[in-house]
C-alpha atoms as a PDB file:
ATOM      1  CA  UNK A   1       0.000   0.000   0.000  1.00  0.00           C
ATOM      2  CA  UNK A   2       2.572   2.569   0.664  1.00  0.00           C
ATOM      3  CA  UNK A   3       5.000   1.587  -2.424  1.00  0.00           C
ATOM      4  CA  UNK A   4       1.786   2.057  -4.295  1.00  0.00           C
ATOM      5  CA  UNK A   5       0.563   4.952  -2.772  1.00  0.00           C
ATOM      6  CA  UNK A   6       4.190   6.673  -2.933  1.00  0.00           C
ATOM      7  CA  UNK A   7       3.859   5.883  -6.775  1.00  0.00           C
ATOM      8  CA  UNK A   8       0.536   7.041  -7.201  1.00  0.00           C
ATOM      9  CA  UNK A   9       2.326  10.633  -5.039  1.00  0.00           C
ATOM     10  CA  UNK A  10       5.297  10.865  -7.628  1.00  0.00           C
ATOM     11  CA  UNK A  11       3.132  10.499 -10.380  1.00  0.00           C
ATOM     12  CA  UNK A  12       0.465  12.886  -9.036  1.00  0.00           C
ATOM     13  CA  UNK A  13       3.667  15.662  -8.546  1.00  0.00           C
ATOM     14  CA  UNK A  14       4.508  14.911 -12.403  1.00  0.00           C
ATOM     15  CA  UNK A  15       1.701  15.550 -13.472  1.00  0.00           C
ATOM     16  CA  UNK A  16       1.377  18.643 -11.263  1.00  0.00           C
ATOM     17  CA  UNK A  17       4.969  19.824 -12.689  1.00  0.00           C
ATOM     18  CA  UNK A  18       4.414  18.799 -16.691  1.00  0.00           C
ATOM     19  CA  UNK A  19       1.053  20.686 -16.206  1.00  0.00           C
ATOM     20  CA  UNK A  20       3.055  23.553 -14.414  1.00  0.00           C
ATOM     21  CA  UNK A  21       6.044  23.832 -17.059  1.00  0.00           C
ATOM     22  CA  UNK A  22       3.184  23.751 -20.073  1.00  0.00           C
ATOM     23  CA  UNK A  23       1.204  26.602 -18.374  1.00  0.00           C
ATOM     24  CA  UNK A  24       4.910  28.854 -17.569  1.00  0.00           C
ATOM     25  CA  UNK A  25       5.521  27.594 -21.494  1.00  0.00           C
ATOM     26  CA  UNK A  26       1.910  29.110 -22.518  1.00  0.00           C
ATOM     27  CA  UNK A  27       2.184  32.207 -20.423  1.00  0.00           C
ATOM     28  CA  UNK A  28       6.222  32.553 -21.402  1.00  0.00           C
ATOM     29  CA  UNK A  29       4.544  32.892 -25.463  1.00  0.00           C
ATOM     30  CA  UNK A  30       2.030  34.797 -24.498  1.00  0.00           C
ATOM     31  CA  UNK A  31       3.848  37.279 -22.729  1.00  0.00           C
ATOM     32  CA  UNK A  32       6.106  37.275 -26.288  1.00  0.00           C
ATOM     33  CA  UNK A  33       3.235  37.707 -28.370  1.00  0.00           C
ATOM     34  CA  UNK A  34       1.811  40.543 -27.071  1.00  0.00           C
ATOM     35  CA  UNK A  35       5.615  42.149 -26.804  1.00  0.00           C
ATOM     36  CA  UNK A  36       5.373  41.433 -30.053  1.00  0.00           C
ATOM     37  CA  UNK A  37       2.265  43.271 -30.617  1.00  0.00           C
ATOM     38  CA  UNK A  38       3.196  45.920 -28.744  1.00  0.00           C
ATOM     39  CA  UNK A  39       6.688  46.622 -30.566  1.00  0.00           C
ATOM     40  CA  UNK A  40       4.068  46.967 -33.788  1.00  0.00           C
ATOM     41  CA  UNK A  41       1.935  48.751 -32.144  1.00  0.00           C
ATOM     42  CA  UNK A  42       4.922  51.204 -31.523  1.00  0.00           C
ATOM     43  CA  UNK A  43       6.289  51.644 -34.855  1.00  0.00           C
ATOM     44  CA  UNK A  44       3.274  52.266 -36.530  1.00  0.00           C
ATOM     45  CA  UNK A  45       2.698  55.066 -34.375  1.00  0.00           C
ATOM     46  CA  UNK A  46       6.356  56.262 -34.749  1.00  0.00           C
ATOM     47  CA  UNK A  47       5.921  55.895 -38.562  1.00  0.00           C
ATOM     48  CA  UNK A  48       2.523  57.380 -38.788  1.00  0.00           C
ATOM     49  CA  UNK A  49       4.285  60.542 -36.960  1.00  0.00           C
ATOM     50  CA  UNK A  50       7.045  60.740 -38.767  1.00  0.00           C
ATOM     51  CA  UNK A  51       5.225  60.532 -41.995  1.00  0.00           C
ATOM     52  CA  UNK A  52       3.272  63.321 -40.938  1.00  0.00           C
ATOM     53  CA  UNK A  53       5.644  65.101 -39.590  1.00  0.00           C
ATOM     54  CA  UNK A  54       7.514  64.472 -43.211  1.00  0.00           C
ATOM     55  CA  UNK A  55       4.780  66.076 -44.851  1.00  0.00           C
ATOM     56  CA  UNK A  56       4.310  69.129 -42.147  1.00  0.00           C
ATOM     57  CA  UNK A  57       7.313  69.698 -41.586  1.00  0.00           C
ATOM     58  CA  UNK A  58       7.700  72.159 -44.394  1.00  0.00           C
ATOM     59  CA  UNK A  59       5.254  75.298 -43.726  1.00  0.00           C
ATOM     60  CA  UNK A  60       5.603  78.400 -45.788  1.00  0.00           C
ATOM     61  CA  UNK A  61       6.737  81.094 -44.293  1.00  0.00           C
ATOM     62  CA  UNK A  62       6.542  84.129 -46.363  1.00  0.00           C
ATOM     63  CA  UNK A  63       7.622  84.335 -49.762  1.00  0.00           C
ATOM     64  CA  UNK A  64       9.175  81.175 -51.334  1.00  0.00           C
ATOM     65  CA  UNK A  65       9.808  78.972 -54.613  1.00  0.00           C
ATOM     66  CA  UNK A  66       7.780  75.835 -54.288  1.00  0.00           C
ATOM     67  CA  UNK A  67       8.894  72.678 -55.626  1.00  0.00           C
ATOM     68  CA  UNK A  68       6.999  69.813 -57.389  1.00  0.00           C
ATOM     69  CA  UNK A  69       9.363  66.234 -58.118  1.00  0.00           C
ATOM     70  CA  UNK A  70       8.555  64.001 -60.784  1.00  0.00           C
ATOM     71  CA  UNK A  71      10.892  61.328 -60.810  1.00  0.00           C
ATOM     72  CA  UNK A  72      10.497  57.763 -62.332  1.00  0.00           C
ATOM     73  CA  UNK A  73       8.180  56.655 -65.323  1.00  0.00           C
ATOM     74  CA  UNK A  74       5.095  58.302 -65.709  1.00  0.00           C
ATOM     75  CA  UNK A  75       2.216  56.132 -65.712  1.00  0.00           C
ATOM     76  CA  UNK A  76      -1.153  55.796 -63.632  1.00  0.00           C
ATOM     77  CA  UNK A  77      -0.918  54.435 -59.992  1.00  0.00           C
ATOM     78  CA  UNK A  78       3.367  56.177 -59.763  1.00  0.00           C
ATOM     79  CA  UNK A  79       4.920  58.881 -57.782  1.00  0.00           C
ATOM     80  CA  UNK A  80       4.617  60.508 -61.136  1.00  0.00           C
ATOM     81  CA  UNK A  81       1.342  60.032 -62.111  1.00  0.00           C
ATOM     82  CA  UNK A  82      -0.656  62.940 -63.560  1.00  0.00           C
ATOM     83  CA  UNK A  83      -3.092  62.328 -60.360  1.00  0.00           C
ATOM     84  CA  UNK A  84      -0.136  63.000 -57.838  1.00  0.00           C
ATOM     85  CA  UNK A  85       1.804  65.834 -60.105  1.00  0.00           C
ATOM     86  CA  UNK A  86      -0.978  67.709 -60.782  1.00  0.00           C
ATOM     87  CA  UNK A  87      -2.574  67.679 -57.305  1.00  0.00           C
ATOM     88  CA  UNK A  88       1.140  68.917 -55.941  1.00  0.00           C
ATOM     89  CA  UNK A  89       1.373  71.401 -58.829  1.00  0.00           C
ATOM     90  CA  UNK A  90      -2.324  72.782 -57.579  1.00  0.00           C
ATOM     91  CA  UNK A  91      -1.133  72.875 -54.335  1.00  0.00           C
ATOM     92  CA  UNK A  92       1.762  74.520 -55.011  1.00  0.00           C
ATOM     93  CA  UNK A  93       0.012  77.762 -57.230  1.00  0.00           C
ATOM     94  CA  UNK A  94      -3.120  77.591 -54.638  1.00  0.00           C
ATOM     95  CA  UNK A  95      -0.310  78.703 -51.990  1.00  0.00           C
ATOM     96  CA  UNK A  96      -0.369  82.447 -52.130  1.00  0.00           C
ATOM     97  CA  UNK A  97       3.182  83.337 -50.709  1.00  0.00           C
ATOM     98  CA  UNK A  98       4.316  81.441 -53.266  1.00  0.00           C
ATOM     99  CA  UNK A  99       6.944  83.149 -55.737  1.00  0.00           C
ATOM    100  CA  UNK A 100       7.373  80.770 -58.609  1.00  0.00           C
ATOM    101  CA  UNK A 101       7.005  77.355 -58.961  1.00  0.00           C
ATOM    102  CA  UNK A 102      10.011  74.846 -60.193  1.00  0.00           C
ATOM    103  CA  UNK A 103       9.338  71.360 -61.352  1.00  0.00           C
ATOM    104  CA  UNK A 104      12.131  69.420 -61.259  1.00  0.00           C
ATOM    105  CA  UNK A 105      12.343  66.233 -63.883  1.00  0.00           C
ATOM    106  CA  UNK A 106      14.412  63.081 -63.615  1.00  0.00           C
ATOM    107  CA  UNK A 107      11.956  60.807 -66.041  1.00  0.00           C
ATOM    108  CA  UNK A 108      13.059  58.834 -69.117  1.00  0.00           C
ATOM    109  CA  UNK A 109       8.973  59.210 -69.882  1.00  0.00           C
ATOM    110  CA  UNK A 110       5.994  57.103 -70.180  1.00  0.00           C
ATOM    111  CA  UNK A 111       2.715  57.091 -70.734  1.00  0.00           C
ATOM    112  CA  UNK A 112       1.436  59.731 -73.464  1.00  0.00           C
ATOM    113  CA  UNK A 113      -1.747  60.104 -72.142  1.00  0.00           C
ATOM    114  CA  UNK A 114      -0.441  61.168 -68.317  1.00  0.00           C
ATOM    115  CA  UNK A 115       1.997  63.221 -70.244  1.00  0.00           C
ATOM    116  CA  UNK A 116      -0.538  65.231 -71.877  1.00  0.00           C
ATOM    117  CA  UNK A 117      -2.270  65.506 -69.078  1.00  0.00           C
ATOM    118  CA  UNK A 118       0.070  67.170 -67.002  1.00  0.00           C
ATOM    119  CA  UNK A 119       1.324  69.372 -69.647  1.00  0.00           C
ATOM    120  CA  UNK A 120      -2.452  70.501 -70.217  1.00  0.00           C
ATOM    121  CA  UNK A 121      -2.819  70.943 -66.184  1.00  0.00           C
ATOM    122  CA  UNK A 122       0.601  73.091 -66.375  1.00  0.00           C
ATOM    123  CA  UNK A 123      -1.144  75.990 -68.908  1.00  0.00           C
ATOM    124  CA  UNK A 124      -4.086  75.764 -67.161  1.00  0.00           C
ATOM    125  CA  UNK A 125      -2.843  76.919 -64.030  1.00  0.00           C
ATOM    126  CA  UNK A 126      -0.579  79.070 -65.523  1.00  0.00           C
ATOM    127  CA  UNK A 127      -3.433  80.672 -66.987  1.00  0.00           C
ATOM    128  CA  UNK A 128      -5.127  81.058 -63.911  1.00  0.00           C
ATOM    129  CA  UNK A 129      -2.357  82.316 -62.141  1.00  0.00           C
ATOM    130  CA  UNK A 130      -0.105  84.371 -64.545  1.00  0.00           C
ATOM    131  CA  UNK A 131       1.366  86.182 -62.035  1.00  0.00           C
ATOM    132  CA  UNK A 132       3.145  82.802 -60.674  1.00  0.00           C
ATOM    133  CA  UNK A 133       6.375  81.353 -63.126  1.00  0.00           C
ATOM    134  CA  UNK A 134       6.916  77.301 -63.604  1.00  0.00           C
ATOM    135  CA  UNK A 135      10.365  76.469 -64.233  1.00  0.00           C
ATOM    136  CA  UNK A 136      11.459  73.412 -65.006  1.00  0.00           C
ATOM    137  CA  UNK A 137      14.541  71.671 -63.717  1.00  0.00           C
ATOM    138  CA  UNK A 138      16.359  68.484 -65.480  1.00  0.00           C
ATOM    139  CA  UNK A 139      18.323  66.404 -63.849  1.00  0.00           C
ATOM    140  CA  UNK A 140      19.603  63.372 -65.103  1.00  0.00           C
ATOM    141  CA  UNK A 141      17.272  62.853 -67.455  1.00  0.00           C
ATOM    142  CA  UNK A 142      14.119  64.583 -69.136  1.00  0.00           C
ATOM    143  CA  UNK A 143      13.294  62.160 -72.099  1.00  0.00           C
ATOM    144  CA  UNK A 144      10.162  61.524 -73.778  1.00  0.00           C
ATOM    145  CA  UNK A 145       7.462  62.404 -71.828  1.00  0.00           C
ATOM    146  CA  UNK A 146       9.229  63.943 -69.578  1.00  0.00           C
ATOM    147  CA  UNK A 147      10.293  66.286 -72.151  1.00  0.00           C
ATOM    148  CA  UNK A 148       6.222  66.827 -73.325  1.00  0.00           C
ATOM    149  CA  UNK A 149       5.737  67.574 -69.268  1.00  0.00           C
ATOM    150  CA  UNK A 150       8.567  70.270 -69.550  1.00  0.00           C
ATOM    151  CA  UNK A 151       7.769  71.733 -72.965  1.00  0.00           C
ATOM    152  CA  UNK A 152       4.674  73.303 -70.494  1.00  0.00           C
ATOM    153  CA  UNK A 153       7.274  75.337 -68.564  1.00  0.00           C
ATOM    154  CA  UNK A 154       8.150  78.624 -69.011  1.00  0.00           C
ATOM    155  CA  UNK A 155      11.587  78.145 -68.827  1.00  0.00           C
ATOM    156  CA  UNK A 156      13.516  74.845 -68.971  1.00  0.00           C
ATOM    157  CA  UNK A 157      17.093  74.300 -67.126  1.00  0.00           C
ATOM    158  CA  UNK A 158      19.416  71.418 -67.587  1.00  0.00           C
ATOM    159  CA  UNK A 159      22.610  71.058 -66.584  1.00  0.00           C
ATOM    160  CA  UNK A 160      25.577  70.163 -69.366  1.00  0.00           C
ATOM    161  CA  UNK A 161      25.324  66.406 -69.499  1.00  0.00           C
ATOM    162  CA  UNK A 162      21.579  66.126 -68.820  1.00  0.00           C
ATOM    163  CA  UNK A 163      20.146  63.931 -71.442  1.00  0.00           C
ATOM    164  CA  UNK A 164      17.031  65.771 -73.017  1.00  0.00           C
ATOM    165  CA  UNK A 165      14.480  65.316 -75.988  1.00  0.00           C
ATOM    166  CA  UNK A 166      13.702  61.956 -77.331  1.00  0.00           C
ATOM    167  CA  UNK A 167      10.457  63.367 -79.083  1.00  0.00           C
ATOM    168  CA  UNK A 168       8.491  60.445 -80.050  1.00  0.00           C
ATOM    169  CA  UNK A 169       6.560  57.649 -79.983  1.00  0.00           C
ATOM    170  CA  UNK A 170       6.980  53.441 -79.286  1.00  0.00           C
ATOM    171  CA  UNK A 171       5.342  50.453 -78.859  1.00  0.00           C
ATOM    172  CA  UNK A 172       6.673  47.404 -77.323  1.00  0.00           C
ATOM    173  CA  UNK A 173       6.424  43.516 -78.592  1.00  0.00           C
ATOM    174  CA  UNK A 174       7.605  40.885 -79.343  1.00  0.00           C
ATOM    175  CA  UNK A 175       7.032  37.764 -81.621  1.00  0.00           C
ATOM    176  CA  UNK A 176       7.675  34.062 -81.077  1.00  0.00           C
ATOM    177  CA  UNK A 177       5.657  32.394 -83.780  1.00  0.00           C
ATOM    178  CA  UNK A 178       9.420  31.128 -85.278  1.00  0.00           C
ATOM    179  CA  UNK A 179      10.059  29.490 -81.906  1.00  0.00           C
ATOM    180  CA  UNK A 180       6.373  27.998 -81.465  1.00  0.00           C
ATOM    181  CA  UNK A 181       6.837  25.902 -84.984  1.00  0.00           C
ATOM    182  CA  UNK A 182      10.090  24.615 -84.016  1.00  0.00           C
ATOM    183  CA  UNK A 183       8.669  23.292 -80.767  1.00  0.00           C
ATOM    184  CA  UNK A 184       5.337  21.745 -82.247  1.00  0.00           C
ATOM    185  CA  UNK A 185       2.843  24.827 -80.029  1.00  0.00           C
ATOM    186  CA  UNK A 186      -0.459  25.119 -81.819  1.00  0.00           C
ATOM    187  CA  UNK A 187      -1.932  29.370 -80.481  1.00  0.00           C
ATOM    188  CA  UNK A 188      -5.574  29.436 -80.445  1.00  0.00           C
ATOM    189  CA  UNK A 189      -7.425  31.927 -80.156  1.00  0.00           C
ATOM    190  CA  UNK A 190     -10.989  32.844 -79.950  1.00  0.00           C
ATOM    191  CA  UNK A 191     -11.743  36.654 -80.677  1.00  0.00           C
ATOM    192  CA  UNK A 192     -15.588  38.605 -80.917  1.00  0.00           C
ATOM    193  CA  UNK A 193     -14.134  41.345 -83.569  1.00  0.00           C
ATOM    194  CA  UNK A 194     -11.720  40.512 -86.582  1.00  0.00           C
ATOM    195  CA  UNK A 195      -8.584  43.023 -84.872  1.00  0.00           C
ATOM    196  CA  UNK A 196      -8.808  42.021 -80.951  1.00  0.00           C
ATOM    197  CA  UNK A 197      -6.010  40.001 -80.823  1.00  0.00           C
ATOM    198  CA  UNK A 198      -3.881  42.633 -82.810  1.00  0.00           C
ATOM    199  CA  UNK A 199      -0.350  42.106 -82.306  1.00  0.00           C
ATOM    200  CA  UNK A 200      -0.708  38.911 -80.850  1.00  0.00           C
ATOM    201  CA  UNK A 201       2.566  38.289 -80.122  1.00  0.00           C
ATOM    202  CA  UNK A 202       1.762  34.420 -80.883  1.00  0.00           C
ATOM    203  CA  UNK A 203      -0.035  34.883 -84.057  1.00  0.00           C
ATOM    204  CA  UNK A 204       1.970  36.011 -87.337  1.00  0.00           C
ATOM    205  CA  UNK A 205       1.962  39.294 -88.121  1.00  0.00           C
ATOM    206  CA  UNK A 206      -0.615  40.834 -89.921  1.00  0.00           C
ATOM    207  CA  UNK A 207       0.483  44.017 -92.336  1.00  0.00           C
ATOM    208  CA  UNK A 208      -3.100  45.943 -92.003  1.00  0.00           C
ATOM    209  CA  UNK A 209      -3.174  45.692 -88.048  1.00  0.00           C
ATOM    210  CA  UNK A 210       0.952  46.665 -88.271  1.00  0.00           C
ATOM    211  CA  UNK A 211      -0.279  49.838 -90.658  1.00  0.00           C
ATOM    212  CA  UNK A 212      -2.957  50.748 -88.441  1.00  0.00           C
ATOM    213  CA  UNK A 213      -0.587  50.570 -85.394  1.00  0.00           C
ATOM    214  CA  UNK A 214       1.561  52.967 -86.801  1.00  0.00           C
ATOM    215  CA  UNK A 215      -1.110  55.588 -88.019  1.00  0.00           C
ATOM    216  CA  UNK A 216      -1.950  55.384 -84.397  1.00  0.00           C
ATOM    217  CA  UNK A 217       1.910  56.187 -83.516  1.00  0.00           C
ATOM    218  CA  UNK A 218       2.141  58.557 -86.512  1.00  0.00           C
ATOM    219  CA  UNK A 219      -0.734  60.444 -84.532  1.00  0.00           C
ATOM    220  CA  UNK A 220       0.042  60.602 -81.223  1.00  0.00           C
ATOM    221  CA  UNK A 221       3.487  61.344 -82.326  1.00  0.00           C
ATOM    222  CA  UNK A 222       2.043  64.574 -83.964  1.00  0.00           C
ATOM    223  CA  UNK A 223       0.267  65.591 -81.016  1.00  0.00           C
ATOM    224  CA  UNK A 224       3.624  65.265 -79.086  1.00  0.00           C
ATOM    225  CA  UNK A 225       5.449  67.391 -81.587  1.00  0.00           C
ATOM    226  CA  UNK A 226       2.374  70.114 -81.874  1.00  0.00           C
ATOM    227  CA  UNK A 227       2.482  70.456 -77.881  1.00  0.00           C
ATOM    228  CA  UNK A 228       6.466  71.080 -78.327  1.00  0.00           C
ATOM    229  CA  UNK A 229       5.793  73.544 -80.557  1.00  0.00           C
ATOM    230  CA  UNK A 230       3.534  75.612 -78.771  1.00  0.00           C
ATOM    231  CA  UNK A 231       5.257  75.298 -76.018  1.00  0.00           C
ATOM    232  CA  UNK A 232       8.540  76.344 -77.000  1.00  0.00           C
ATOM    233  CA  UNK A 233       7.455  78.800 -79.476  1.00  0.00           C
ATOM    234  CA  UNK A 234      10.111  80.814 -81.984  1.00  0.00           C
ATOM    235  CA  UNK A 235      12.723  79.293 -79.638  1.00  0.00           C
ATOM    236  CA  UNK A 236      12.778  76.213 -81.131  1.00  0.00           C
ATOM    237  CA  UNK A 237      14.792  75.809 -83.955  1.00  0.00           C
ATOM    238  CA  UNK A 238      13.682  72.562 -85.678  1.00  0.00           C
ATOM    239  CA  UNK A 239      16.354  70.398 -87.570  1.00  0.00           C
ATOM    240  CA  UNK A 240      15.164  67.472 -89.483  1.00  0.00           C
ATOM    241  CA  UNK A 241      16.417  65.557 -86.098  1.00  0.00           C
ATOM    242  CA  UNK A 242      14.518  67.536 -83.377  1.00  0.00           C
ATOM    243  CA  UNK A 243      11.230  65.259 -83.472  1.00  0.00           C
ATOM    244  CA  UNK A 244      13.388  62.130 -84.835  1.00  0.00           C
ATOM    245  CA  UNK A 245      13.405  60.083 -80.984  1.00  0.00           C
ATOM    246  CA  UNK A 246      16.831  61.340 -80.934  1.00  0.00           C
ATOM    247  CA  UNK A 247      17.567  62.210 -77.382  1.00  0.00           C
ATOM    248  CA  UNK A 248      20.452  65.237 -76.980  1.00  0.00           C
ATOM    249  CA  UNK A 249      22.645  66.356 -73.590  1.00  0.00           C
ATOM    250  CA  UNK A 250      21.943  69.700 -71.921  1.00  0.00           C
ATOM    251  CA  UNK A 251      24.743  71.699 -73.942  1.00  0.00           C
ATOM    252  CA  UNK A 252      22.670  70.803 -77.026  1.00  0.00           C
ATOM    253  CA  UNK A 253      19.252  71.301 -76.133  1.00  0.00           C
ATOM    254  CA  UNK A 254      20.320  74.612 -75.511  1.00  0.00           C
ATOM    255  CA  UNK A 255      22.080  74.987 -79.234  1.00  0.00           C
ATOM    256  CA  UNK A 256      18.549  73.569 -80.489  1.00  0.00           C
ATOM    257  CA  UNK A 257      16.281  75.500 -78.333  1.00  0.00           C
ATOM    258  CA  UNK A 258      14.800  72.817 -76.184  1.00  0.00           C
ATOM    259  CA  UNK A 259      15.979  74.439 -73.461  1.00  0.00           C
ATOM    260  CA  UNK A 260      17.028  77.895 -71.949  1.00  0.00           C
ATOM    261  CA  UNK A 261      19.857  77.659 -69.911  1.00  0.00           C
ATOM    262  CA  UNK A 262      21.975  76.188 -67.344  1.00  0.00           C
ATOM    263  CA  UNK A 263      20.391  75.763 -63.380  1.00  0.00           C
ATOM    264  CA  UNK A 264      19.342  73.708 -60.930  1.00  0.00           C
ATOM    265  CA  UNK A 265      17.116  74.018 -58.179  1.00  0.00           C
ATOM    266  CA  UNK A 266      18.796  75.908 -55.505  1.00  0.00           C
ATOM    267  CA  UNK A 267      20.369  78.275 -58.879  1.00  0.00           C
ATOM    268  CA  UNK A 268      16.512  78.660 -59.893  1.00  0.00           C
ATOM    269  CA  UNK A 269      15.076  79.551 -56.860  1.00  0.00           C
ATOM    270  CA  UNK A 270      17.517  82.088 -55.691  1.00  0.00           C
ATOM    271  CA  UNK A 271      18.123  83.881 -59.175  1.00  0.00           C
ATOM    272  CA  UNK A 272      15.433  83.275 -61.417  1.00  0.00           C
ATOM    273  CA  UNK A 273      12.571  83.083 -58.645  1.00  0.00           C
ATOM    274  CA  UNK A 274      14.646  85.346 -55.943  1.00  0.00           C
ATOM    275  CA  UNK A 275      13.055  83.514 -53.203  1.00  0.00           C
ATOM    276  CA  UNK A 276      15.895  80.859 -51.521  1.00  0.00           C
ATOM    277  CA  UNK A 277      12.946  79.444 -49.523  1.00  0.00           C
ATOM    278  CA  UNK A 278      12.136  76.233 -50.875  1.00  0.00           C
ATOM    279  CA  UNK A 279       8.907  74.415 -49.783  1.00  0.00           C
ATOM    280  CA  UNK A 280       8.421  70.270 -51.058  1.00  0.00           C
ATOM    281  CA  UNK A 281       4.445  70.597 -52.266  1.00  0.00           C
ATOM    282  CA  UNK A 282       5.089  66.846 -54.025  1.00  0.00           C
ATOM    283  CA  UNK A 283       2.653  64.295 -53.126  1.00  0.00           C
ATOM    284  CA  UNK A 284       4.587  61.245 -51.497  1.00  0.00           C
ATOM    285  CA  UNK A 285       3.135  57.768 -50.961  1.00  0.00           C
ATOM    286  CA  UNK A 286       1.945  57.295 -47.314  1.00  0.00           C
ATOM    287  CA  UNK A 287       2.621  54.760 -45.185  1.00  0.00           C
ATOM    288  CA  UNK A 288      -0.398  52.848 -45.821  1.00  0.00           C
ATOM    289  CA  UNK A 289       0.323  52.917 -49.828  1.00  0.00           C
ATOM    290  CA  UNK A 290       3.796  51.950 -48.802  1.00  0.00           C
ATOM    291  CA  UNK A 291       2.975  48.857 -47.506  1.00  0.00           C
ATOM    292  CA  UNK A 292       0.220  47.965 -49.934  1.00  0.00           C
ATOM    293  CA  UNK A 293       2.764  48.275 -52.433  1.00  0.00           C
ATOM    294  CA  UNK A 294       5.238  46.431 -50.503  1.00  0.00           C
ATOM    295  CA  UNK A 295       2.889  42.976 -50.284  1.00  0.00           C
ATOM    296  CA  UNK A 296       0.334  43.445 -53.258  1.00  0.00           C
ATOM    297  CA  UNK A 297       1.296  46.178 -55.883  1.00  0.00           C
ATOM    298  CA  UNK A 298       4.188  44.088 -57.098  1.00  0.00           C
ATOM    299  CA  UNK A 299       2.056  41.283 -58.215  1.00  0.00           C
ATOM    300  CA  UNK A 300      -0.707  43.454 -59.644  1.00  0.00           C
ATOM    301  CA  UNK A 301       1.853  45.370 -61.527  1.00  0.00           C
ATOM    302  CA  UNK A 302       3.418  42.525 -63.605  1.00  0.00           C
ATOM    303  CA  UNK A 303      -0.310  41.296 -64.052  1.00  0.00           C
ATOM    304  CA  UNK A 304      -0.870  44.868 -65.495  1.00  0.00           C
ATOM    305  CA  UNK A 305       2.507  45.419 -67.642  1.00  0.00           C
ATOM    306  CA  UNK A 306       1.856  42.287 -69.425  1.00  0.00           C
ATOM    307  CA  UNK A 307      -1.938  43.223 -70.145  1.00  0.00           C
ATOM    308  CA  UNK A 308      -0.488  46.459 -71.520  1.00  0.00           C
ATOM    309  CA  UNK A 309       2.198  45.388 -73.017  1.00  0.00           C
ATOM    310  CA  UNK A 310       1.644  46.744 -76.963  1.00  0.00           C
ATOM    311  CA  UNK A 311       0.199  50.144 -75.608  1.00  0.00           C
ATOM    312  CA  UNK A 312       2.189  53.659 -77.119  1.00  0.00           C
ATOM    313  CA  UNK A 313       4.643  55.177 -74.837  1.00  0.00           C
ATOM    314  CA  UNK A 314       6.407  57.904 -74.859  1.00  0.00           C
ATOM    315  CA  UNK A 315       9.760  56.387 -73.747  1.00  0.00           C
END
């Protein structure tokens, strides 16, 4: 009785202990967990202030030159989307100690139709406030539609060995019809309309729907070259190179009139503008856009380029 009473006591205390350990085990992860959440918790809030703080940080004070960035391609859903530029660029003329406005360019282009859109935006509020000058600034480079976005300007400044120009018009493809005989692939393809699948890049290619693509290129291309025009005015002088897609450095763009001198920012704003202040009025993704496009915009994107893949750029 006692040897198995004494057993039924140690195994009673084991029981006790595993049961013990498991609980100090639960409330050990626990106790981790909500650390964890916590720590989150914390620099979310330290982000969400600093991202505020980012975009408060700057207050007018008086007189000053405000700058708008466009930097990257231009296309919907970008830093440099006509949504973002021409909200900052509104912004920036609604201000009223504001002096002159400078829009400084690092874009190889994009899409023609945000392009336009920003250039039309640009005389528009020009228009509407004529008192207030829009400079714009190239850095690097100012290509394609970032060209037709500075053409708007009143004045555009480069520095010596920006690259600048490339006035025209592509559209990306590609064809593996070669590759698909060769490895016994049959395409098929069911359309509602004769030209949907246009420029399959699967499918020979068919000379109307080629000819029709590049009337479509031939006229965007013209619109491109009109907007130059009337933006530059008689200080353009046209070559039979300016609107080729040839793309020129800073030193000459200024020999061809495509731009009007030598500056930067900081140059700009305190001798052109005369007002050294400098006040950021460009639209910047918030933390919440960061991390959607952190985890999801990625995916979505590549889903989107290769739906779009044969659509006109200006790049």
């Amino acid at each position: 009785m006692t040897d198995d009473g004494g057993q039924w006591e140690r195994g009673l205390i084991e029981r006790l202990a595993t049961a013990a350990l498991k609980e100090q085990r639960r409330s050990r992860m626990w106790g981790i967990f909500f650390k964890l959440l916590f720590f989150t918790y914390l620099t979310v809030m330290i982000l969400l202030a600093v991202d505020w703080r980012d975009k408060t940080s700057e207050v007018a004070g008086g007189s000053h030159t405000a700058l708008v960035e466009l930097n990257g391609l231009i296309a919907p859903g970008s830093d440099a989307s006509a949504e973002k530029i021409n909200a900052s660029l509104r912004a920036a003329f609604k201000d009223s100690t504001t002096k002159g406005v400078v829009l400084r360019i690092n874009s190889p282009g994009g899409s023609p139709v945000q392009a336009q859109n920003i250039y039309d935006e640009i005389r528009r509020l020009r228009k509407k406030y004529p008192r207030i000058p829009l400079y714009a600034v190239v850095e690097d480079i100012c290509a394609s539609g970032g060209y037709y976005v500075a053409a708007a300007a009143d004045r555009i400044y480069v520095t010596r060995s920006s690259l600048v120009g490339s006035v025209g018009v592509r559209m990306d493809g590609f064809g593996v019809t070669g590759l698909m005989q060769k490895l016994g692939v049959e395409r098929r393809l069911l359309t509602a309309g004769k030209n949907k699948g246009m420029l399959d890049p699967f499918l020979p290619e068919d000379e109307k729907q080629k000819e029709y693509a590049q009337a479509m290129l031939d006229q965007i291309h013209r619109q491109f070259i009109g907007d130059v025009r009337q933006g530059r005015g008689k200080r353009l002088k046209e070559t039979p190179e300016t609107f080729s897609g040839l793309v020129w450095t800073g030193q000459q763009s200024l020999e061809l009139g495509l731009a009007d001198g030598y500056g930067t920012l900081n140059s700009v704003a305190r001798d052109v503008i005369k007002a050294e202040n400098v006040v950021d009025y460009t639209q910047k993704e918030n933390l919440a856009e960061k991390f959607a496009r952190r985890f999801g915009a990625s995916a979505a994107s590549t889903l989107a380029e290769f739906a779009v893949r044969d659509a006109p750029t200006l790049r």
